[in-house]
Protein backbone atom coordinates (compact mmCIF):
# COMPACT_ATOMS: atom_id res chain seq x y z
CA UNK A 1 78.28 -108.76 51.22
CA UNK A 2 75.48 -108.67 48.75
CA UNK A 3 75.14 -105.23 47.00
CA UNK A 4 72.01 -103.14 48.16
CA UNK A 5 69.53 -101.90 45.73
CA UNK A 6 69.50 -98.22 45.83
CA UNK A 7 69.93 -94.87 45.16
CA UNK A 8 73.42 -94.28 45.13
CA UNK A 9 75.05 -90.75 46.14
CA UNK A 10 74.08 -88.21 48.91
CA UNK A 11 70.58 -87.70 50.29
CA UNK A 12 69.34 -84.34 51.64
CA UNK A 13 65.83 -83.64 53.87
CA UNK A 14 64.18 -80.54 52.86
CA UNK A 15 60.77 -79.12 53.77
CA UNK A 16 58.59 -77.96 51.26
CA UNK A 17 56.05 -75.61 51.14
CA UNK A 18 53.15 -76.51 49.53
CA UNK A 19 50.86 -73.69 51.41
CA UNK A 20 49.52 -75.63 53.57
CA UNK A 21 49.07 -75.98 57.45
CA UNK A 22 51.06 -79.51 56.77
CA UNK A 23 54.55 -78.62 55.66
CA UNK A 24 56.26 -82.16 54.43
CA UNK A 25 60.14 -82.80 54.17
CA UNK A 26 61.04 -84.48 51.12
CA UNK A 27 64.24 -86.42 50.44
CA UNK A 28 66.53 -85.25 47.32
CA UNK A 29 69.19 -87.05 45.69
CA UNK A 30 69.69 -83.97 43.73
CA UNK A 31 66.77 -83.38 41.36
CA UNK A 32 65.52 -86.83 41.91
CA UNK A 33 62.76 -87.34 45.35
CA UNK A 34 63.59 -90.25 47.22
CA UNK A 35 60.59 -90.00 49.48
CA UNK A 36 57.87 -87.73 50.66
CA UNK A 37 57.40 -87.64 54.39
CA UNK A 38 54.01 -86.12 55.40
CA UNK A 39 52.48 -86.02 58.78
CA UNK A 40 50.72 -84.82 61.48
CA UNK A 41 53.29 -85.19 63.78
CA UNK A 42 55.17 -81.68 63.85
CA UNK A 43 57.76 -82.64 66.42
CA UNK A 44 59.05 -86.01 64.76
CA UNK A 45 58.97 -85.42 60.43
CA UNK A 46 61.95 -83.27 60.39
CA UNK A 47 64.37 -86.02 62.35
CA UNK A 48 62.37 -88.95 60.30
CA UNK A 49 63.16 -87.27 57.33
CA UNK A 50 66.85 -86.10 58.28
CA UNK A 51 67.15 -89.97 59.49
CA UNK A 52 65.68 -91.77 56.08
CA UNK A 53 68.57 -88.78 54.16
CA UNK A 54 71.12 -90.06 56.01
CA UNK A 55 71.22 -93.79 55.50
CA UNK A 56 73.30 -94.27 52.66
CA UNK A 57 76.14 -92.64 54.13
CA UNK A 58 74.79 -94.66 56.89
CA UNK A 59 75.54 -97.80 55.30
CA UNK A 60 78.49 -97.41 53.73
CA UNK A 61 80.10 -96.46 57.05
CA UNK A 62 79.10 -99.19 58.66
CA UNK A 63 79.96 -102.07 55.56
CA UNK A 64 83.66 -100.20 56.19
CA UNK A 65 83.47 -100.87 59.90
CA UNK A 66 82.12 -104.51 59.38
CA UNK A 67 85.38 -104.91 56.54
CA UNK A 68 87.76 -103.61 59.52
CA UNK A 69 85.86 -105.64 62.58
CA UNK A 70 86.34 -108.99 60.14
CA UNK A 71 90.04 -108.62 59.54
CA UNK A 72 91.50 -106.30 61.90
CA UNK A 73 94.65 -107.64 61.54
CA UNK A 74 95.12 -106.93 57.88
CA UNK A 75 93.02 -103.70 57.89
CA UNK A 76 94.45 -102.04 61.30
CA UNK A 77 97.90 -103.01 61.54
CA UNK A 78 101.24 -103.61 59.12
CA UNK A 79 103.44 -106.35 60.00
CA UNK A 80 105.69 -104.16 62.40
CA UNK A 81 102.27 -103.71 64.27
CA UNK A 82 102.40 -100.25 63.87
CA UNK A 83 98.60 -99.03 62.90
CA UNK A 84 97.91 -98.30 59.22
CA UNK A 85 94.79 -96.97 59.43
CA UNK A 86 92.47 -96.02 62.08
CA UNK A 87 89.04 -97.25 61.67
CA UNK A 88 86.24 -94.86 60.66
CA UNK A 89 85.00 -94.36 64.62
CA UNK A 90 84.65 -90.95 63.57
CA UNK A 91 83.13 -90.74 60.82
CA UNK A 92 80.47 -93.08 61.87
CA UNK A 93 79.78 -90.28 65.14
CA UNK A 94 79.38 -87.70 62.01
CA UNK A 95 76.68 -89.34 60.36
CA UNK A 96 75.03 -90.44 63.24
CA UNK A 97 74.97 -86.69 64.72
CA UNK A 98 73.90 -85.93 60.52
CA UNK A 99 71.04 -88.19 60.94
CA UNK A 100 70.03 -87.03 64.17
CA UNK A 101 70.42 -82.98 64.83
């Protein structure tokens, strides 16, 4: 798989307040803004903007589950068949319910 192009690390949504009827999320990784999200739409920025933080960890789940899918043999199971490691079902229910509550 080809590497992606960027921002490495953890993303965070915050909203700012910039005193004004608008109040935008912005996405952080740390110091650095990612993206600005601005809208009229009151009921939809904050899960847009919670969505857009999550996607790194977003993609990195899923490149693990796509590794395990391809060669479940090797990746799941030891030669006695007994299961070496469980894939990352869980972890992939995290960051969805990150990206989406």
């Amino acid at each position: 798989m080809k590497d992606l192009k960027h921002t490495q690390g953890e993303w965070i949504a915050k909203q700012i307040n910039l005193y004004t009827s608008i109040k935008p999320f912005r996405v952080y990784k740390g110091t650095k803004i990612i993206c600005n999200l601005v809208s009229y739409d009151r009921f939809n920025k904050e899960a847009n903007a919670k969505l857009i933080a999550a996607a790194p960890d977003l993609l990195e789940i899923l490149k693990d589950l796509i590794k395990q899918i391809e060669y479940p043999l090797r990746s799941l199971f030891d030669n006695n068949g007994q299961m070496i490691a469980k894939p990352n079902i869980s972890k992939a229910i995290e960051l969805i319910k990150k990206a989406t509550e």
